[in-house]
Protein backbone atom coordinates (compact mmCIF):
# COMPACT_ATOMS: atom_id res chain seq x y z
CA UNK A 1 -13.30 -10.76 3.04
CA UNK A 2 -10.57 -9.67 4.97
CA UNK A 3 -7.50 -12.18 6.51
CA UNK A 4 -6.74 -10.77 10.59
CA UNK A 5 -3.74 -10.50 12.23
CA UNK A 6 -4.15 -10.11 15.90
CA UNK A 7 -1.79 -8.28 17.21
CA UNK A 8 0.02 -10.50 20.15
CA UNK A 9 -0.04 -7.66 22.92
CA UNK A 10 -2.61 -4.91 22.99
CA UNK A 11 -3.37 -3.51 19.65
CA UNK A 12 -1.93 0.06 19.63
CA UNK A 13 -1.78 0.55 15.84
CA UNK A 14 -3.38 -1.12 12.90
CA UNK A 15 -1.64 -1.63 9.28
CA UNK A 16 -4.35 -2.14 6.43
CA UNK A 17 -2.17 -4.07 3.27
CA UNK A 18 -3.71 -4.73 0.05
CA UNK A 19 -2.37 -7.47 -2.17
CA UNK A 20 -1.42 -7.45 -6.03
CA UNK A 21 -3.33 -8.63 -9.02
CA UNK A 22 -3.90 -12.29 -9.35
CA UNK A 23 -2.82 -12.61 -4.99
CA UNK A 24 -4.96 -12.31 -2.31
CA UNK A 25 -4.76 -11.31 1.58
CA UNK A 26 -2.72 -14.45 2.47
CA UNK A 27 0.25 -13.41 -0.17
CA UNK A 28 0.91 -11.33 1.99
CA UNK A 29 0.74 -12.31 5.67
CA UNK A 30 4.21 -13.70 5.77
CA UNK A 31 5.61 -10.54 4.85
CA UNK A 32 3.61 -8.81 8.03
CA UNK A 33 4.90 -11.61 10.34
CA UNK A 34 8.58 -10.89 8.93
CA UNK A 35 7.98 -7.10 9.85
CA UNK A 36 7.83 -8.05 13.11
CA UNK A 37 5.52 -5.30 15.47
CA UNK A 38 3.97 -7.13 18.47
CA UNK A 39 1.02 -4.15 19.25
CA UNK A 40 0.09 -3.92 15.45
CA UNK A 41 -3.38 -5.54 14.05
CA UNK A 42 -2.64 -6.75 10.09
CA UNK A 43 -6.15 -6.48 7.82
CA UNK A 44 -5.38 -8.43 4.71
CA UNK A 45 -8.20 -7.92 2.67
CA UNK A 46 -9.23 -9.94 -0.27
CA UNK A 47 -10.08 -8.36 -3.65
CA UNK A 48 -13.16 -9.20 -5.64
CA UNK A 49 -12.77 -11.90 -8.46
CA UNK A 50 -13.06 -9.64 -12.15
CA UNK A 51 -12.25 -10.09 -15.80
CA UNK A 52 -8.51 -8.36 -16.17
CA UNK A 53 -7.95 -7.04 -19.32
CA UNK A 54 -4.09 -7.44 -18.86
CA UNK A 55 -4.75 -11.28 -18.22
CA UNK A 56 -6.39 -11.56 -21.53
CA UNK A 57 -10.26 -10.94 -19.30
CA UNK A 58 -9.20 -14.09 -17.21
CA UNK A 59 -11.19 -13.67 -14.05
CA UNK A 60 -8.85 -13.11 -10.78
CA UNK A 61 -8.55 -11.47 -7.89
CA UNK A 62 -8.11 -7.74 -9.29
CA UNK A 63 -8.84 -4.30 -7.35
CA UNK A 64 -9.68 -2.89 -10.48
CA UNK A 65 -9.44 -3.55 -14.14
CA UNK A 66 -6.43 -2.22 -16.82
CA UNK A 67 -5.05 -2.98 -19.68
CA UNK A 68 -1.20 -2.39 -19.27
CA UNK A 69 0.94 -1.12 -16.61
CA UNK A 70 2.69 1.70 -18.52
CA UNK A 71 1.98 5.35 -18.69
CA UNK A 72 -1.15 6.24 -20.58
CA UNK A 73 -2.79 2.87 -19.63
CA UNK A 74 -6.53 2.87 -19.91
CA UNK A 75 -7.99 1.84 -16.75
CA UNK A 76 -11.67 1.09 -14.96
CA UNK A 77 -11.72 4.33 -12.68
CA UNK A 78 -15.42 3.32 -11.50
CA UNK A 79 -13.60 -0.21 -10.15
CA UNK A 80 -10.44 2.02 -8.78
CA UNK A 81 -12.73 4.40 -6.85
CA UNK A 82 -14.85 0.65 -5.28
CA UNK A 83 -11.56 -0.09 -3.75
CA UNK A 84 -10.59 3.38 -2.29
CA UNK A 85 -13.78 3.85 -0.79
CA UNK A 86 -13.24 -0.08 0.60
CA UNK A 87 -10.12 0.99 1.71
CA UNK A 88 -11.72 4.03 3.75
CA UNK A 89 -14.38 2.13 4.88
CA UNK A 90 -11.23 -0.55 6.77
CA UNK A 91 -9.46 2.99 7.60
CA UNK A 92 -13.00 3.85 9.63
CA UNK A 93 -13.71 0.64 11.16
CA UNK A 94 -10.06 0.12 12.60
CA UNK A 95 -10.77 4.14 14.14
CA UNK A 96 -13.93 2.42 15.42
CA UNK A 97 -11.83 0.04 17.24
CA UNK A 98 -10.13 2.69 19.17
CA UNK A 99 -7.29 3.19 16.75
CA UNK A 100 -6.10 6.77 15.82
CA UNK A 101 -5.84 7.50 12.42
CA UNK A 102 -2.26 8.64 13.43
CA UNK A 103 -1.57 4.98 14.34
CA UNK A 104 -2.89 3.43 11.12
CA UNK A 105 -0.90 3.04 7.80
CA UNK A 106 -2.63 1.45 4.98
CA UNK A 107 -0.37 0.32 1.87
CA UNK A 108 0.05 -2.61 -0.42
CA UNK A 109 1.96 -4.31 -3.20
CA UNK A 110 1.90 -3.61 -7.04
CA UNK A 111 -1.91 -3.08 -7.53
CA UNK A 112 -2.22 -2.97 -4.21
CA UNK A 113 -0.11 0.11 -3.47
CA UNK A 114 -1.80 1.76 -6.66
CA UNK A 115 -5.09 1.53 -4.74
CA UNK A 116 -3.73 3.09 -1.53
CA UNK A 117 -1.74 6.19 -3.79
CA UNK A 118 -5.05 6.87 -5.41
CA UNK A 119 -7.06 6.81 -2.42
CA UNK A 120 -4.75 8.99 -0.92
CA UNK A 121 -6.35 11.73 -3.00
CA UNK A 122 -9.45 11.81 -0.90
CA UNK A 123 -8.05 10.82 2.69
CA UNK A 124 -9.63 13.39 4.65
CA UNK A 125 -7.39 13.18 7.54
CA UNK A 126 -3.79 12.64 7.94
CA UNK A 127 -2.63 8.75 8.56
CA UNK A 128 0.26 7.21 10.48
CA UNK A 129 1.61 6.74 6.81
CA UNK A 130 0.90 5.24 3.49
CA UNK A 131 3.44 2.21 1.74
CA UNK A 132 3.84 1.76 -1.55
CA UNK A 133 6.38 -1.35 -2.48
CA UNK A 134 6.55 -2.02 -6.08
CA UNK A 135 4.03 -0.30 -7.43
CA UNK A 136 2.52 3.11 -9.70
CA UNK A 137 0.15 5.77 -9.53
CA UNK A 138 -2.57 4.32 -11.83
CA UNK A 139 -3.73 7.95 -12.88
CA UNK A 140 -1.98 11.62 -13.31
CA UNK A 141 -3.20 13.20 -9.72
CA UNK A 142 -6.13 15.31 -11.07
CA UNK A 143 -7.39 18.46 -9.37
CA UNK A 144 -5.94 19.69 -5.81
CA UNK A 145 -4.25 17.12 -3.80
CA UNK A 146 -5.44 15.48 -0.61
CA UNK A 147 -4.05 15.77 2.97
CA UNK A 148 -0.57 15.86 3.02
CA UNK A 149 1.19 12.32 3.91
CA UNK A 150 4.36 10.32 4.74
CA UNK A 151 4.79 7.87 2.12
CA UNK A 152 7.28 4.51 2.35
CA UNK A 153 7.96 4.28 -1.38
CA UNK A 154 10.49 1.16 -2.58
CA UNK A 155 10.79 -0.26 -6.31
CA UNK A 156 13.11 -3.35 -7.87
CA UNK A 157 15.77 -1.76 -10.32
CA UNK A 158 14.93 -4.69 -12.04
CA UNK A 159 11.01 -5.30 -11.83
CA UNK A 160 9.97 -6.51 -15.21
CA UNK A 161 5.86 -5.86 -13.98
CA UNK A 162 6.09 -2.23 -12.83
CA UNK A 163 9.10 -0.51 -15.04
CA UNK A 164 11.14 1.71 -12.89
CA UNK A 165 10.54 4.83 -14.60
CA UNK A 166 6.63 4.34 -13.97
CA UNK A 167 7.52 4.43 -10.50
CA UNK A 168 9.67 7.49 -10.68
CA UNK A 169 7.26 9.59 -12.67
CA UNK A 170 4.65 8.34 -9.59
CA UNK A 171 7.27 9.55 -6.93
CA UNK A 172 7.58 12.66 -8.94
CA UNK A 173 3.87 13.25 -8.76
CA UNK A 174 3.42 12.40 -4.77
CA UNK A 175 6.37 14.77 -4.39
CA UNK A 176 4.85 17.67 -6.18
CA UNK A 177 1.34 17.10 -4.19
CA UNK A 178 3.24 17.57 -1.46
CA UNK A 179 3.56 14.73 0.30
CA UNK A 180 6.72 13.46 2.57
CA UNK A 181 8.10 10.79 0.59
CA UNK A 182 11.11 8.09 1.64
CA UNK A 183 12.21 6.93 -1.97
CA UNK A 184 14.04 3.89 -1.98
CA UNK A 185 15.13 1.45 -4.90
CA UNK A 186 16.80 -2.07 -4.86
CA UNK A 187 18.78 -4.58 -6.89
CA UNK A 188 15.59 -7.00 -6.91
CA UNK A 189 12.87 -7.63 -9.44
CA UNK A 190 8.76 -7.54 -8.94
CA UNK A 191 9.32 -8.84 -5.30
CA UNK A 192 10.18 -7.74 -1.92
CA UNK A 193 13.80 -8.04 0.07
CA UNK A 194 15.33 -8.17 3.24
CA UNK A 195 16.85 -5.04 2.90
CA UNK A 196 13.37 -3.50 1.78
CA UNK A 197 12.06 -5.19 4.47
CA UNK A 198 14.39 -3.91 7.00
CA UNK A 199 14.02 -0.21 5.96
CA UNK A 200 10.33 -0.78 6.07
CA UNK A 201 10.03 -2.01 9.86
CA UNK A 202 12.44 1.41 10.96
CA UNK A 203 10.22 3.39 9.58
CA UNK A 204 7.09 1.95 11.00
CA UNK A 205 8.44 2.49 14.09
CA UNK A 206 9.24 5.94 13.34
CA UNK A 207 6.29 6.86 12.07
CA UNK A 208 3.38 5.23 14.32
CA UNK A 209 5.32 6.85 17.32
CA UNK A 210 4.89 3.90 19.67
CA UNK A 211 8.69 3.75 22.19
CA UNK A 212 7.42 -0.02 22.88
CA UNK A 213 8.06 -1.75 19.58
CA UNK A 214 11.67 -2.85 18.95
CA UNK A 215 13.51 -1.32 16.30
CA UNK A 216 15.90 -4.36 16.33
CA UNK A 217 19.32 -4.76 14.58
CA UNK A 218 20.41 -2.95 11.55
């Protein structure tokens, strides 16, 4: 299940956001009204309900299953790869709408992001871009890397969820797979900020290429 965002003129680009553990689409639909981009559709899916090891096998909302979030963390790769070919499958049906892959981004929070670095991997095409706020790589990149993509990557200098130098060691790794990556860190925790915010919605802009939207104030 998927929460939709219309977009309030004409739909000329689509963002796909996926939530964190324990949220669900709705966590995040304030943040895309804050953002602020009159011609974009917002898909909010909805993970499916799973036993988490990390929550002690509590059931929630969870895009796949883990233990920590720390390097080495033993993870369920079957229940990663659901989700990335989930998140291709939203990717294809927005293109069925009309939408250009160049006009799409697809991103998320914590978990969230993880899902859209992994399934990066296999994108077959180039996107619009891929965002990654507060979030990890949940496995070293094997084999050759996919398509080449730009990347909005932010972190909290002092997220207590998703330690700093996790995220680091992922930039490192999108960097050296040679993707185009914006790195940016803030005095915050496991949560998003204005100032994140506001360096998110300029590079949007930027990098769907559509004049029409605003960039507003800086």
């Amino acid at each position: 299940m998927s929460l939709v965002l219309p977009s309030r003129s004409p739909a000329r680009a689509s963002i796909i956001l996926l939530h964190g553990l324990g949220a669900d689409g709705r966590d995040l639909a304030p943040l895309a009204q804050a953002l602020d981009l009159p011609e974009c559709r917002w898909i909010l899916p909805d993970a499916p309900i799973r036993p988490v090891r990390l929550n002690g096998l509590r059931p929630t909302r969870a895009w796949f299953d883990l233990d920590a979030v720390a390097s080495g963390m033993e993870l369920d790769r079957r229940g990663l790869e659901t989700s990335c070919r989930s998140l291709e499958a939203w990717v294809q049906a927005e293109e069925n709408q009309g939408i250009s892959r160049q006009n799409i981004l697809v991103g998320g929070f914590s978990q969230g992001g993880a899902v859209a670095l992994a399934w990066s991997r296999s994108a077959r095409t180039r996107l619009g871009g891929l965002v990654g706020l507060s979030t990890f790589h949940p496995v070293p990149p094997p084999g050759p890397p996919g398509v080449s993509q730009s990347i909005f990557l932010a972190h909290g200098s002092l997220d207590p969820v998703v330690p700093l130098p996790l995220a680091v060691e992922t930039r490192d790794w999108l960097i050296a797979a040679g993707h185009e990556v914006r790195w940016q860190v803030y005095p915050m925790a496991h949560e998003v900020s204005p100032e994140e915010m506001r360096d998110l919605r300029a590079w949007m802009v930027l990098r769907l290429d559509t004049a029409r939207f605003p960039v507003g104030p800086e």
